[in-house]
C-alpha atoms as a PDB file:
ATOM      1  CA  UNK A   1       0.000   0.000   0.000  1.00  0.00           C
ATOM      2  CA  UNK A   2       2.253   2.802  -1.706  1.00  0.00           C
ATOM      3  CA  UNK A   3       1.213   6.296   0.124  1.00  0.00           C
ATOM      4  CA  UNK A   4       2.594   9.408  -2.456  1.00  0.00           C
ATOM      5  CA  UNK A   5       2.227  12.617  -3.113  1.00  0.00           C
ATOM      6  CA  UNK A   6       1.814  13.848  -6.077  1.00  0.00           C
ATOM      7  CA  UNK A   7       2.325  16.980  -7.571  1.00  0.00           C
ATOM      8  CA  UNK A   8       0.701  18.743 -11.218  1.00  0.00           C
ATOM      9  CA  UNK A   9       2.106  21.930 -12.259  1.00  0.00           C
ATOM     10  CA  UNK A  10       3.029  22.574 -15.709  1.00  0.00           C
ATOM     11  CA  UNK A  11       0.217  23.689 -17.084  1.00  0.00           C
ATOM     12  CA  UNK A  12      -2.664  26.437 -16.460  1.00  0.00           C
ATOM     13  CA  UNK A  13      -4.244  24.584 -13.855  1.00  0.00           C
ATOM     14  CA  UNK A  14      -1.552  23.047 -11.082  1.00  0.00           C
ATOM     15  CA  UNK A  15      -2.821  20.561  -8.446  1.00  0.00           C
ATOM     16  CA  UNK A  16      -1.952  18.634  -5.325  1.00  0.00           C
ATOM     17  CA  UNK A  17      -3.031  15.135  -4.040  1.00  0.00           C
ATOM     18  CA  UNK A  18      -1.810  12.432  -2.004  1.00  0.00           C
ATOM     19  CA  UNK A  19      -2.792   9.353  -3.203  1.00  0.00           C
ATOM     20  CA  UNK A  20      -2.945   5.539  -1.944  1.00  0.00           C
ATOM     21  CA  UNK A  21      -2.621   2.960  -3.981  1.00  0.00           C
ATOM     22  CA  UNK A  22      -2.896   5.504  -6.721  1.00  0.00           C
ATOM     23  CA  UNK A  23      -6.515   6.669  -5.564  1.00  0.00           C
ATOM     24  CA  UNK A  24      -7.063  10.014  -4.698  1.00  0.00           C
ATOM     25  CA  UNK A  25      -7.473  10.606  -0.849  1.00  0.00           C
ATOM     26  CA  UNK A  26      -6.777  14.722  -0.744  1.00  0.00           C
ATOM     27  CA  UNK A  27      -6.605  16.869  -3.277  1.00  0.00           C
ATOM     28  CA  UNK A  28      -6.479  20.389  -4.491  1.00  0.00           C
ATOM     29  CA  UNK A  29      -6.309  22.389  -6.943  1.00  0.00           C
ATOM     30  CA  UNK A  30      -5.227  26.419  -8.210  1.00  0.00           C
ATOM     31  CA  UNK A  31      -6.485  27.176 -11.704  1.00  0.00           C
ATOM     32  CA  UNK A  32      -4.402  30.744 -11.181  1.00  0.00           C
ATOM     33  CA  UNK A  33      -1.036  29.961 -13.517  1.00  0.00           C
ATOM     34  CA  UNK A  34       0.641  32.596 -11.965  1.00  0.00           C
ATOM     35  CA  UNK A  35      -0.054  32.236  -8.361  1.00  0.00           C
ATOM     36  CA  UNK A  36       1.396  28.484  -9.072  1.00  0.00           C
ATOM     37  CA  UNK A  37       4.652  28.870  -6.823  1.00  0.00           C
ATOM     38  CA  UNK A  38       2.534  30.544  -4.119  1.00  0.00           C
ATOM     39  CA  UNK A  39      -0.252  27.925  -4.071  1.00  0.00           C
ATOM     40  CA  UNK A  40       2.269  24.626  -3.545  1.00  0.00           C
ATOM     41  CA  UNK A  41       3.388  24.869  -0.239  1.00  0.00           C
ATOM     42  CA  UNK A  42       0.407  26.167   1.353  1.00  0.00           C
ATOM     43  CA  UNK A  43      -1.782  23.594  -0.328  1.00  0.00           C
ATOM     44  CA  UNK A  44       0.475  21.059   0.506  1.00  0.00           C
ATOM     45  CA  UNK A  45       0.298  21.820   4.544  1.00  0.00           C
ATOM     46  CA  UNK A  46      -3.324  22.033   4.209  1.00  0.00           C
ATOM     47  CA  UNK A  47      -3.741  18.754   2.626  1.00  0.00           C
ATOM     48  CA  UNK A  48      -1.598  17.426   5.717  1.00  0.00           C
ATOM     49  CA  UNK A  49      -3.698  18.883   8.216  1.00  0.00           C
ATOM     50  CA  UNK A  50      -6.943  18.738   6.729  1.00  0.00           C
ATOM     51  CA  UNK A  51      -6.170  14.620   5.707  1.00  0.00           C
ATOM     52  CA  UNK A  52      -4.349  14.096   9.289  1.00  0.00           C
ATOM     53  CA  UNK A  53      -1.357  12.513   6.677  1.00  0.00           C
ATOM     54  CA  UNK A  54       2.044  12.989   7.781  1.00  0.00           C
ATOM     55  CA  UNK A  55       5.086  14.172   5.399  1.00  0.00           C
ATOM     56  CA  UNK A  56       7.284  11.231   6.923  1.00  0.00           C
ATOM     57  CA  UNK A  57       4.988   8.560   5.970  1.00  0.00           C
ATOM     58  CA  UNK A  58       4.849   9.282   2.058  1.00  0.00           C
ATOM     59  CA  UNK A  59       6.305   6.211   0.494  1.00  0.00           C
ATOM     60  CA  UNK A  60       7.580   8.761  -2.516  1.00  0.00           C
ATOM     61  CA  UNK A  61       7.017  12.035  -4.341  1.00  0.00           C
ATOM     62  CA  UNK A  62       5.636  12.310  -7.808  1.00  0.00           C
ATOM     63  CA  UNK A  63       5.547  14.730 -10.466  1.00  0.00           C
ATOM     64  CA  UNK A  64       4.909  16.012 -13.817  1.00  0.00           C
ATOM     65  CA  UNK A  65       8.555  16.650 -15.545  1.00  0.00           C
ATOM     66  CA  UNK A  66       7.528  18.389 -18.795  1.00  0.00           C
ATOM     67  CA  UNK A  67       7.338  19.490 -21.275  1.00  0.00           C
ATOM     68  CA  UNK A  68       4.766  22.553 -20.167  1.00  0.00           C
ATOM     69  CA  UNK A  69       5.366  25.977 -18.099  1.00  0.00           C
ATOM     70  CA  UNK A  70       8.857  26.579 -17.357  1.00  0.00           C
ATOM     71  CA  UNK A  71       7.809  28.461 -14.174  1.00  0.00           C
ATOM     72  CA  UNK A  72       5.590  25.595 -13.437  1.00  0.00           C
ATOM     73  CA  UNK A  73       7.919  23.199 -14.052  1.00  0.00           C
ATOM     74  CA  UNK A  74      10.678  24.235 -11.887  1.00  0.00           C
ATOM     75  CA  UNK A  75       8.479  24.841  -9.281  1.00  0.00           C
ATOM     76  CA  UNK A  76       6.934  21.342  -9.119  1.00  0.00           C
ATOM     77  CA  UNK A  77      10.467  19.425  -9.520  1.00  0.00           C
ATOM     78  CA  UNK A  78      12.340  21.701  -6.731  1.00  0.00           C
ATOM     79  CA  UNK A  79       9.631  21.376  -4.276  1.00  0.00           C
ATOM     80  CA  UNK A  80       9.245  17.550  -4.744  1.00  0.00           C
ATOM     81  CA  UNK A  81      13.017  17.020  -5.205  1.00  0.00           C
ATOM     82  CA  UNK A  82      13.191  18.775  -1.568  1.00  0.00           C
ATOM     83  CA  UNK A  83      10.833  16.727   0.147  1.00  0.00           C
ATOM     84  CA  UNK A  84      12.898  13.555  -1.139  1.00  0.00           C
ATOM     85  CA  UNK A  85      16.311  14.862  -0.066  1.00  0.00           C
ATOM     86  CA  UNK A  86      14.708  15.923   3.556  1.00  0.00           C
ATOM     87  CA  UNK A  87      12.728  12.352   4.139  1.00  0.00           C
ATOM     88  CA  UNK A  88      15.359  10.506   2.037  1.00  0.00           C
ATOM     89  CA  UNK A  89      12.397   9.240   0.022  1.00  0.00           C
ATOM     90  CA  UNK A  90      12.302   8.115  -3.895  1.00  0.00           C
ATOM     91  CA  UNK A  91      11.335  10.766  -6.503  1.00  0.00           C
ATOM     92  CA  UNK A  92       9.061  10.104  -9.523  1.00  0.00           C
ATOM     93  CA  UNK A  93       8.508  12.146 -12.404  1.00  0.00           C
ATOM     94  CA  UNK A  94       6.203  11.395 -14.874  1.00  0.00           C
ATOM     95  CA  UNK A  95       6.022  13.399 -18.441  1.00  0.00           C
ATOM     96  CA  UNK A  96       2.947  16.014 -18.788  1.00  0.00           C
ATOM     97  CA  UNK A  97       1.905  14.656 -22.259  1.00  0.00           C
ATOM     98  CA  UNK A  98       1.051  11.253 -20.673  1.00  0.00           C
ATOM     99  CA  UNK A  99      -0.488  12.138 -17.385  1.00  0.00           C
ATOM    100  CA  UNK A 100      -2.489  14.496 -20.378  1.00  0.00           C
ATOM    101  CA  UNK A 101      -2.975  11.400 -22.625  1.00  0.00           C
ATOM    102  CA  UNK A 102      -4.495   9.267 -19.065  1.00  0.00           C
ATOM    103  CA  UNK A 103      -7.026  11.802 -18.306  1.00  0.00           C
ATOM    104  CA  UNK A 104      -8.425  11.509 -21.499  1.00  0.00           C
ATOM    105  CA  UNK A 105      -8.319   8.006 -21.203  1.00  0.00           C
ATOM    106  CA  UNK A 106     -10.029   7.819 -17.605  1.00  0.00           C
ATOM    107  CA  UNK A 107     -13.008  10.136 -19.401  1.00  0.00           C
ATOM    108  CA  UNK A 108     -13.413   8.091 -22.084  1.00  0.00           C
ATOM    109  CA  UNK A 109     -17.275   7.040 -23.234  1.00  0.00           C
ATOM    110  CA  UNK A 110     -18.059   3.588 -25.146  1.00  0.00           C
ATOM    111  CA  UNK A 111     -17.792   5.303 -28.952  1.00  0.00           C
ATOM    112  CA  UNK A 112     -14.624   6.822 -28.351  1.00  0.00           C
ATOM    113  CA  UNK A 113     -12.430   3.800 -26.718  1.00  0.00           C
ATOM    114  CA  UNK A 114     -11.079   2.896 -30.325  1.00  0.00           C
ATOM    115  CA  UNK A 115      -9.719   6.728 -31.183  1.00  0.00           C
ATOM    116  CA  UNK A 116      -6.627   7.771 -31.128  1.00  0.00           C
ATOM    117  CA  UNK A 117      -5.299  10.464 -27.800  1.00  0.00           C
ATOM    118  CA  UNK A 118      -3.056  13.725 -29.188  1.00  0.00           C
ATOM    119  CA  UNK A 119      -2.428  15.664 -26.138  1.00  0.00           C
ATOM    120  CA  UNK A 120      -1.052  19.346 -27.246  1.00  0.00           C
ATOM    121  CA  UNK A 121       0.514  21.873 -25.279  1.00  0.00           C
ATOM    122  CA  UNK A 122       0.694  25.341 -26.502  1.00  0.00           C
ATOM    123  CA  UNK A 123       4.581  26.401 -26.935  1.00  0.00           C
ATOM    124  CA  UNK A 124       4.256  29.836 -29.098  1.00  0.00           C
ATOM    125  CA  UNK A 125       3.041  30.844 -33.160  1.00  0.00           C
ATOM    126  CA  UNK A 126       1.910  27.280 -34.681  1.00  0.00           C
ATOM    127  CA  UNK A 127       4.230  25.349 -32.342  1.00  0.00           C
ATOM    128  CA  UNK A 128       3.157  22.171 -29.886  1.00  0.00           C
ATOM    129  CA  UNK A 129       4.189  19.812 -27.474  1.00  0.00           C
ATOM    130  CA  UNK A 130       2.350  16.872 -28.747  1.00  0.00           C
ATOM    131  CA  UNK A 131       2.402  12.906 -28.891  1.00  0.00           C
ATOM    132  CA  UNK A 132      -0.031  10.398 -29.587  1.00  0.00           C
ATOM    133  CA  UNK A 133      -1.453   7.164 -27.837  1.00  0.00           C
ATOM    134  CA  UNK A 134      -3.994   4.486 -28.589  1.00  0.00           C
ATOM    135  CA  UNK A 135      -7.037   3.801 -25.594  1.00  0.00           C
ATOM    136  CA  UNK A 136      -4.414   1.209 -24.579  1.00  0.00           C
ATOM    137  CA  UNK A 137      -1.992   3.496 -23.437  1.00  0.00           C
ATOM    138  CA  UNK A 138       0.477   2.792 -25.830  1.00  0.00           C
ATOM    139  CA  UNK A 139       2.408   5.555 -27.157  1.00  0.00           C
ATOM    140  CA  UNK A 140       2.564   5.978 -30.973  1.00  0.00           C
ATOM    141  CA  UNK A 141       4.464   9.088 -31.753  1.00  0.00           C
ATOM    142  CA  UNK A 142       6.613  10.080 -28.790  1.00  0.00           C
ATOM    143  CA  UNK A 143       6.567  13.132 -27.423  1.00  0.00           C
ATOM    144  CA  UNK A 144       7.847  15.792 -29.239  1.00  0.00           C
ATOM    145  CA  UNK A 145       8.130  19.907 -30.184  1.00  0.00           C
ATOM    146  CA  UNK A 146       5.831  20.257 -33.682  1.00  0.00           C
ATOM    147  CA  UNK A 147       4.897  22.624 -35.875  1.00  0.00           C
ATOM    148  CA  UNK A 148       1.823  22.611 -37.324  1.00  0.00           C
ATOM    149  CA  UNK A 149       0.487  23.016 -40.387  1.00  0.00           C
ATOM    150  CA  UNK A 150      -2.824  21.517 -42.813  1.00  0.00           C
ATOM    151  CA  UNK A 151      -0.689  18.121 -43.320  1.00  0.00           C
ATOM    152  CA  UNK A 152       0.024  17.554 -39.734  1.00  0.00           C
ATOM    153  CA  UNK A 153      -1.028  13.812 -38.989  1.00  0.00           C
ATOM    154  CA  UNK A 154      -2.635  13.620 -42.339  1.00  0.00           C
ATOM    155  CA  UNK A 155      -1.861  10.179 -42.821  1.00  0.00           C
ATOM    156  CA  UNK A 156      -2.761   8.852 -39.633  1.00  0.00           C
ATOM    157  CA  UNK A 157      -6.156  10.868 -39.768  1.00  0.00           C
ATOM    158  CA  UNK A 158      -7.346   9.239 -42.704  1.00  0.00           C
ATOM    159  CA  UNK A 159      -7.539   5.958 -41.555  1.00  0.00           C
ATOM    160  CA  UNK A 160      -8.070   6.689 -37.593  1.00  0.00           C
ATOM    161  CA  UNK A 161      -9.915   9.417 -35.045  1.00  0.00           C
ATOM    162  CA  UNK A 162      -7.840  11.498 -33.199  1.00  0.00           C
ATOM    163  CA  UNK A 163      -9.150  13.268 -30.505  1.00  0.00           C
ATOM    164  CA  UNK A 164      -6.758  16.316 -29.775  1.00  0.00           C
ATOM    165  CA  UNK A 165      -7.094  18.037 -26.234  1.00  0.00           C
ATOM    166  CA  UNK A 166      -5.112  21.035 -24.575  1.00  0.00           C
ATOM    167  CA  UNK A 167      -3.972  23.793 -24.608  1.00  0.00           C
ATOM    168  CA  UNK A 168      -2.775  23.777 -27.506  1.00  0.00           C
ATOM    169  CA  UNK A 169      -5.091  21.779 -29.882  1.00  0.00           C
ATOM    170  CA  UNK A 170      -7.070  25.423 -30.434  1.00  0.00           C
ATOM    171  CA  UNK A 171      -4.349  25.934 -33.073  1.00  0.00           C
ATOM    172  CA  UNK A 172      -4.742  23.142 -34.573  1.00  0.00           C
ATOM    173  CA  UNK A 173      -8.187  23.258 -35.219  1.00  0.00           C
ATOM    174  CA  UNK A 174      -8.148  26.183 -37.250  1.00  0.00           C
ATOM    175  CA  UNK A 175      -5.760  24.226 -39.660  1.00  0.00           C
ATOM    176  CA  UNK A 176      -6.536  20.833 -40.122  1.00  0.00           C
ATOM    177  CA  UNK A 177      -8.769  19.619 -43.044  1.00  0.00           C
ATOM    178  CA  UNK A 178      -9.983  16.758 -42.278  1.00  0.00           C
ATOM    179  CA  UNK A 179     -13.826  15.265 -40.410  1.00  0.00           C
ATOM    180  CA  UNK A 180     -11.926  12.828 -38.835  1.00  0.00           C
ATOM    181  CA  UNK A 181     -10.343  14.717 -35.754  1.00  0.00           C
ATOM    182  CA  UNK A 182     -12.011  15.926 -32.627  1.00  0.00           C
ATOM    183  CA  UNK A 183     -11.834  18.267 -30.282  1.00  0.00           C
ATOM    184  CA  UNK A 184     -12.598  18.067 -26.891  1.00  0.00           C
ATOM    185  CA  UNK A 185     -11.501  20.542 -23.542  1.00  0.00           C
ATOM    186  CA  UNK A 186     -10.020  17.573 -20.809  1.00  0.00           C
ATOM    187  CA  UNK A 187      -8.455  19.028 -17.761  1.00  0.00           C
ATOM    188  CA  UNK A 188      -5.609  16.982 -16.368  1.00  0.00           C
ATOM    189  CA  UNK A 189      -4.976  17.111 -12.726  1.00  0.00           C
ATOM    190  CA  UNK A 190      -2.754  15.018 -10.103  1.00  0.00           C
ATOM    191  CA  UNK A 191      -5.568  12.572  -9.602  1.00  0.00           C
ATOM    192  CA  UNK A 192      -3.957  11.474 -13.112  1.00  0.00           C
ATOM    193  CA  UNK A 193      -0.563  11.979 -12.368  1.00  0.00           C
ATOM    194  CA  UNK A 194      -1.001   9.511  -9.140  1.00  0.00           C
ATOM    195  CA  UNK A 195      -2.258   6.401 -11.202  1.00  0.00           C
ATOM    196  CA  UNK A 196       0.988   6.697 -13.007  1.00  0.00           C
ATOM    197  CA  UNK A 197       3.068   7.152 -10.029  1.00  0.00           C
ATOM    198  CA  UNK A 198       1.557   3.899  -8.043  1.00  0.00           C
ATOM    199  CA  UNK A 199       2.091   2.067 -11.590  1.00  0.00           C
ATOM    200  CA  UNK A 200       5.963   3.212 -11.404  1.00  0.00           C
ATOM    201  CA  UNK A 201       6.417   3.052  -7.208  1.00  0.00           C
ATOM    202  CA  UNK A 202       5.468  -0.693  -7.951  1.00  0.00           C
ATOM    203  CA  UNK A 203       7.674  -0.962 -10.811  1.00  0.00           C
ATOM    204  CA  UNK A 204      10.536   0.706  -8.821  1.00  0.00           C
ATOM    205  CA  UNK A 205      10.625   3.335 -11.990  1.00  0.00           C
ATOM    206  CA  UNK A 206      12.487   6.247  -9.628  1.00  0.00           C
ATOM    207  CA  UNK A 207      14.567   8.946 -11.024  1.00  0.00           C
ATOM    208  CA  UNK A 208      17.612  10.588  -9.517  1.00  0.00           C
ATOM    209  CA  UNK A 209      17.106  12.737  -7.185  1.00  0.00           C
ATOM    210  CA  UNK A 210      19.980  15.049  -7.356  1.00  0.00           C
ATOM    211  CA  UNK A 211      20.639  14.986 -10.918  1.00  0.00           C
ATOM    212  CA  UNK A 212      16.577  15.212 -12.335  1.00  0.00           C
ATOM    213  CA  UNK A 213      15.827  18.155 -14.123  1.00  0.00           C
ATOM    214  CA  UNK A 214      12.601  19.541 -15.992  1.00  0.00           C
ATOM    215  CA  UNK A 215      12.223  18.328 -19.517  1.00  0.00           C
ATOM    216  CA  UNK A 216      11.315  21.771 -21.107  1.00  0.00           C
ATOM    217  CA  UNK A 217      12.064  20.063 -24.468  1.00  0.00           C
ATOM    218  CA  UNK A 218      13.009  23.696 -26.125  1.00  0.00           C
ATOM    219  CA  UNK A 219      14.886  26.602 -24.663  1.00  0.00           C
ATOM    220  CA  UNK A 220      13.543  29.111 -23.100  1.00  0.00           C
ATOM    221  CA  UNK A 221      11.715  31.988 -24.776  1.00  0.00           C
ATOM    222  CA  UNK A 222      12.562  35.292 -23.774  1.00  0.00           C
ATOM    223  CA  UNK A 223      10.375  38.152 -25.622  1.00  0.00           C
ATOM    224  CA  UNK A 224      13.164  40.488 -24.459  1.00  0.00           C
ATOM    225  CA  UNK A 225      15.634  39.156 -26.389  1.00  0.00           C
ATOM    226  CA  UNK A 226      13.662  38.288 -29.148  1.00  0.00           C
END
């Protein structure tokens, strides 16, 4: 019985649970991107007190690595990253487009178990973190930067559905040609990210604590410079 907490902030909406054997028992939630790095700790003591849980007993920290907000980002892996060096406790991070790609998958309705999942974060012009994944989970394009344009997936869409979520999918809708994409708004949250974590705690999937970074997957844009 793994107990974690698990931490979701890379993209607009950042959240908090701690989870046992990867069900939600706490959560919450800030849907304020940038009041991110002030919500964390304070949500984090309240779901302590409020859930009577204590720090020392978490089995292992978990959290989203990227790609998504840089601010976000380095927020969620230094807090987490702390919390494993002060309880000398195993870290698990877990990349955005897939935590994306499960909550799609846990919402799910009968029709749409045989389409394909394209989560898309916004990065900038015509520019997306994307991947894609069947309703099995299994990852057919890996995640990657793309930039999009009317041909993007064009193959793949004529012989399958894609449903495209995020924050970045908008874009992509105002391009793409064909009636076999669709477009749906699913919000993914920590309650996702802790499935995922219990599925790698049990696999003994940890990452290195002191040398773990965020996976930004581009560098960072500065309009200043630009």
């Amino acid at each position: 019985m793994a107990l974690l907490l698990n931490l979701d902030t890379a993209t607009e909406v950042a959240s908090i649970c701690i989870s046992v054997d990867g069900i939600s028992k706490a959560f919450k939630q800030n849907e304020q991107q940038r009041e991110h790095a002030s919500f964390v700790h304070l949500a984090i003591k309240e779901l302590i007190d409020e859930g009577g849980f204590n720090l020392g007993d978490v089995d292992a920290f978990s959290v989203t690595s990227g790609p998504g907000s840089y601010t976000g980002l380095r927020v969620g892996m230094a807090t987490v990253k702390g919390f494993c060096y002060a309880f000398s406790k195993p870290l698990i991070t877990v990349n955005t487009l897939e935590v994306m790609a499960k909550a799609a998958i846990d919402t799910l309705t009968y029709k749409e178990e045989k389409s394909l999942l394209c989560p898309m974060i916004d990065a900038r012009r015509m520019e997306v973190f994307t991947a894609l994944y069947d309703a099995d989970f299994k990852n057919i394009i890996q995640p990657q930067s793309l930039i999009l344009n009317e041909t993007t997936f064009q193959d793949i869409l004529a012989k399958h559905k894609i449903i495209f979520f995020g924050s970045g999918s908008s874009k992509f809708k105002a391009v793409y040609p064909t009636s076999n994409g669709v477009f749906k708004s699913i919000v993914s949250t920590a309650k996702n990210l802790a499935s995922l974590a219990e599925r790698d705690f049990n696999n003994k999937r940890f990452s290195d604590v002191t040398y773990s970074q965020p996976n930004y997957f581009k560098d960072f844009y500065n309009p200043i410079r630009s």
